[in-house]
Protein backbone atom coordinates (compact mmCIF):
# COMPACT_ATOMS: atom_id res chain seq x y z
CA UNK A 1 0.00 0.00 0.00
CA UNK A 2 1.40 3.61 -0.82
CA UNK A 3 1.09 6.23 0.90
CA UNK A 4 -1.95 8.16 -1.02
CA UNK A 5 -3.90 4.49 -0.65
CA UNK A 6 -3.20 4.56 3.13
CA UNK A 7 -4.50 8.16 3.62
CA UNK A 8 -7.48 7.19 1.59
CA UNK A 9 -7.71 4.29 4.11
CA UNK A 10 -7.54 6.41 6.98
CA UNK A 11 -10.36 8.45 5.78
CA UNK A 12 -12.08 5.30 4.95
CA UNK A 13 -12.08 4.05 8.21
CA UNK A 14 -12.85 6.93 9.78
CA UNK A 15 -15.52 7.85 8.24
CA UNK A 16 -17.07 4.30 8.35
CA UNK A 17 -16.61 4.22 12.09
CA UNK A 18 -19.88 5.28 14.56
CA UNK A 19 -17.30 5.33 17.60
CA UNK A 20 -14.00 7.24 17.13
CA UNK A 21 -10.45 5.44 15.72
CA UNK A 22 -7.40 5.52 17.62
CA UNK A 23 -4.02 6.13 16.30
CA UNK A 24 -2.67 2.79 17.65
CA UNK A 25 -5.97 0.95 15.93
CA UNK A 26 -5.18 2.85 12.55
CA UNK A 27 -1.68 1.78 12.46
CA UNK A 28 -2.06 -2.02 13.83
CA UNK A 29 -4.33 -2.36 10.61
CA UNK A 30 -2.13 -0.35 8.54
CA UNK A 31 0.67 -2.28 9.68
CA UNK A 32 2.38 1.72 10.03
CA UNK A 33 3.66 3.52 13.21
CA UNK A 34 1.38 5.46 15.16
CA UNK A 35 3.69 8.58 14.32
CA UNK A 36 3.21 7.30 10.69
CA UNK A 37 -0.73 7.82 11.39
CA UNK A 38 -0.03 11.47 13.11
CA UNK A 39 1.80 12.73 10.04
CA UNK A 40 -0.82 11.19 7.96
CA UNK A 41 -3.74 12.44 10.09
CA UNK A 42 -1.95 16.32 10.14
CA UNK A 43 -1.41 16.32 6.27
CA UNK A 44 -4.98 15.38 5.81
CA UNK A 45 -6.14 18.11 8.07
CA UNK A 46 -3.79 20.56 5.93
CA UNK A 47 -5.44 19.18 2.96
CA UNK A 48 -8.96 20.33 4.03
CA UNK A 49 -9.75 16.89 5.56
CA UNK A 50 -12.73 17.54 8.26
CA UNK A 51 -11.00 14.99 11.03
CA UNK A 52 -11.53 15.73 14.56
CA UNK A 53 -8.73 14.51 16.92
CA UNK A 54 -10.63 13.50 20.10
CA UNK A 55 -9.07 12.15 23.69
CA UNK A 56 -10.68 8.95 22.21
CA UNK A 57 -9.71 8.65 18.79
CA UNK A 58 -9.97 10.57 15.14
CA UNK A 59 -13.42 11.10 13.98
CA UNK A 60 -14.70 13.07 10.62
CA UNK A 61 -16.38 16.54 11.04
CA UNK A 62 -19.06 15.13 9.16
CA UNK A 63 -19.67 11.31 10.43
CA UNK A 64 -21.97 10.72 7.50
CA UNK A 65 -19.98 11.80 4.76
CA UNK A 66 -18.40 9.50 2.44
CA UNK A 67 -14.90 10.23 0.65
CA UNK A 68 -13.38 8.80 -2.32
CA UNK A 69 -10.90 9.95 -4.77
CA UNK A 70 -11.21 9.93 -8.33
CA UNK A 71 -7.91 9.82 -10.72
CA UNK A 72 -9.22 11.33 -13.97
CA UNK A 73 -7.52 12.55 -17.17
CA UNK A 74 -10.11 14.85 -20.11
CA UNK A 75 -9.35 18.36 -21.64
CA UNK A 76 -9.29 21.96 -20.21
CA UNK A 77 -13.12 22.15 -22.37
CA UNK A 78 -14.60 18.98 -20.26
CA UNK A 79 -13.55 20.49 -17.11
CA UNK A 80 -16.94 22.07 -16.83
CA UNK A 81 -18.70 18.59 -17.77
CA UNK A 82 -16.67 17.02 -15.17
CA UNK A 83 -17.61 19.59 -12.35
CA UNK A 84 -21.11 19.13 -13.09
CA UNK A 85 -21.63 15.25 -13.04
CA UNK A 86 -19.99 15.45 -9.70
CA UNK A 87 -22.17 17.59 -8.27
CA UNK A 88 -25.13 16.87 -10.08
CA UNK A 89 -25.32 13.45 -9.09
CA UNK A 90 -24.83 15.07 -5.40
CA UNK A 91 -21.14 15.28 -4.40
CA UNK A 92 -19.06 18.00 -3.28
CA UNK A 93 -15.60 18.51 -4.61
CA UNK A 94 -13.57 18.97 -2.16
CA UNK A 95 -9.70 19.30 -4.17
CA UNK A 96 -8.07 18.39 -6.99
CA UNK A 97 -4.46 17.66 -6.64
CA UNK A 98 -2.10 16.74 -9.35
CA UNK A 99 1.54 14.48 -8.45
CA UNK A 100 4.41 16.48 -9.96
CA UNK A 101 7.51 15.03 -10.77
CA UNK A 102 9.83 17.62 -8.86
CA UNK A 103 7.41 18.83 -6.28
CA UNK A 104 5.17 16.23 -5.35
CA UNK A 105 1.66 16.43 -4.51
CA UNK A 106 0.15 20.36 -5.49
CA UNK A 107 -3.61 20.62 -4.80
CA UNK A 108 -6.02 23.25 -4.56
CA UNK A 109 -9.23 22.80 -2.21
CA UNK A 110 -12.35 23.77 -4.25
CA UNK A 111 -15.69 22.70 -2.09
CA UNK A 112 -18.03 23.10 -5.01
CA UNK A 113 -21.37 21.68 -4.28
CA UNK A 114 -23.58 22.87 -6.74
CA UNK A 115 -23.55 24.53 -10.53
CA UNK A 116 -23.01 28.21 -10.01
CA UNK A 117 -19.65 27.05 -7.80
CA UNK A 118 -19.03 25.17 -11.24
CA UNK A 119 -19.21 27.38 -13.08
CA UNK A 120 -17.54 30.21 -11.18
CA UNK A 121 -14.36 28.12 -11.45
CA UNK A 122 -14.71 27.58 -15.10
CA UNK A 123 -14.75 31.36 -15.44
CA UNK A 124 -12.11 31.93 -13.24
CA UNK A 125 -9.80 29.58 -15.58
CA UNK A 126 -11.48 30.82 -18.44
CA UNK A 127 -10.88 34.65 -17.96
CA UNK A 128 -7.01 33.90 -17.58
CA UNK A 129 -6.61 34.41 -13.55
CA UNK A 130 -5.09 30.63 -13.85
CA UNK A 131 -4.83 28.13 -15.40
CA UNK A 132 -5.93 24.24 -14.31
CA UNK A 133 -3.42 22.35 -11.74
CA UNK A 134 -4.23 19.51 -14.33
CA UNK A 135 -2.14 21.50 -17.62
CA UNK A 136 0.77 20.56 -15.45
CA UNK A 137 0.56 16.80 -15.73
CA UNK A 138 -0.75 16.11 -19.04
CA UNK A 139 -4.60 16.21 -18.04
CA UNK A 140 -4.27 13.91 -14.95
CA UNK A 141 -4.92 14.54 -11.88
CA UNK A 142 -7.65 13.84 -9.18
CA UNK A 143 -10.28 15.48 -7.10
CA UNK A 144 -11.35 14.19 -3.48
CA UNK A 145 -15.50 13.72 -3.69
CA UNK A 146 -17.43 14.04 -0.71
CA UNK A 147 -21.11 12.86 -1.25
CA UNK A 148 -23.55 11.13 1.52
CA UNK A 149 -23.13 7.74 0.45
CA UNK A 150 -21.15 5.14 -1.30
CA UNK A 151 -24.17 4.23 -3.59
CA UNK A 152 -23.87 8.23 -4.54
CA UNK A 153 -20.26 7.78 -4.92
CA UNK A 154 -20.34 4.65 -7.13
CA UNK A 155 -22.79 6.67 -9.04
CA UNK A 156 -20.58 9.10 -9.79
CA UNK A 157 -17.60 7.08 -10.59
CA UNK A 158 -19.98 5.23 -12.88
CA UNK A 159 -20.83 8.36 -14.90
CA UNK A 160 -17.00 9.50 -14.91
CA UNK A 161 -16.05 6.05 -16.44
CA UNK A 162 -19.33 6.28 -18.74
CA UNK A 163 -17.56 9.57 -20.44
CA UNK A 164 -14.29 8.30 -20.16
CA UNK A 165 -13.32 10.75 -17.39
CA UNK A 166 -11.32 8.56 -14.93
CA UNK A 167 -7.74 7.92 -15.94
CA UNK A 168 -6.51 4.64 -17.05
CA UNK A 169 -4.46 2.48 -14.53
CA UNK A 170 -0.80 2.01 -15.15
């Protein structure tokens, strides 16, 4: 398991849990160091992650709330598309984050919920303020859904795959 799946994991976990997660239960099934689960617990905070650290254990913000990310490749013009069927089908994006070559992991948090955040990004990449994290990895790159269920999040990896949004494994 890399380190992105074990994050993922984390989240996983947490968010699937009623009662709150230790550090010392997340790395005994990790098979990591507990300090390994404290780095990986403080980098998801910085990354937007809700996670509540508790005297009992690590619980999400929003218990109900399920996470997944998508790895997806398409052009700057199907960025709106892809915003849309997100949200449409009723998740949030929370980030996208590309994996550069030099500097690692560069993401931006985005929390768009609905079509008028869609489509005040697209205008904001549009009118030339910036340009997509994705331009500097060849298209790829991947945004972290939030949505209230899995069924809602297989539904929209289901439509990603049906427009041939998610990136092909290597």
């Amino acid at each position: 398991m890399n380190t992105e799946e074990r994050r993922n994991e984390i989240l996983r976990l947490i968010t699937e849990s009623a009662a709150p997660v230790s550090g010392s239960a997340l790395a005994k099934k990790l098979g990591v160091s507990r300090q390994i689960i404290v780095g990986d617990i403080a980098l998801l905070k910085a990354s937007g992650q809700e996670i509540i650290s508790t005297s009992r254990g690590y619980i999400m913000s929003d218990p109900n709330a399920c996470i997944r990310v998508f790895k997806l490749y398409h052009t700057d013009e199907q960025t709106e598309d892809e915003l849309n069927t997100i949200v449409d089908l009723g998740g949030t994006v929370v980030d996208v984050f590309v994996w550069h070559r030099v500097y690692g992991k560069i993401e931006a948090k985005l929390n768009i919920s609905s079509r008028l955040g869609v489509r005040q990004c697209v205008e904001g990449l549009r009118s030339g303020k910036s340009v997509a994290l994705m331009n500097i990895t060849s298209g790829y790159h991947y945004h972290t859904v939030k949505a209230n269920s899995e069924e809602t999040l297989d539904l929209i990896g289901k439509a990603l795959e049906d427009k041939n949004y998610i990136a092909p494994e290597i």
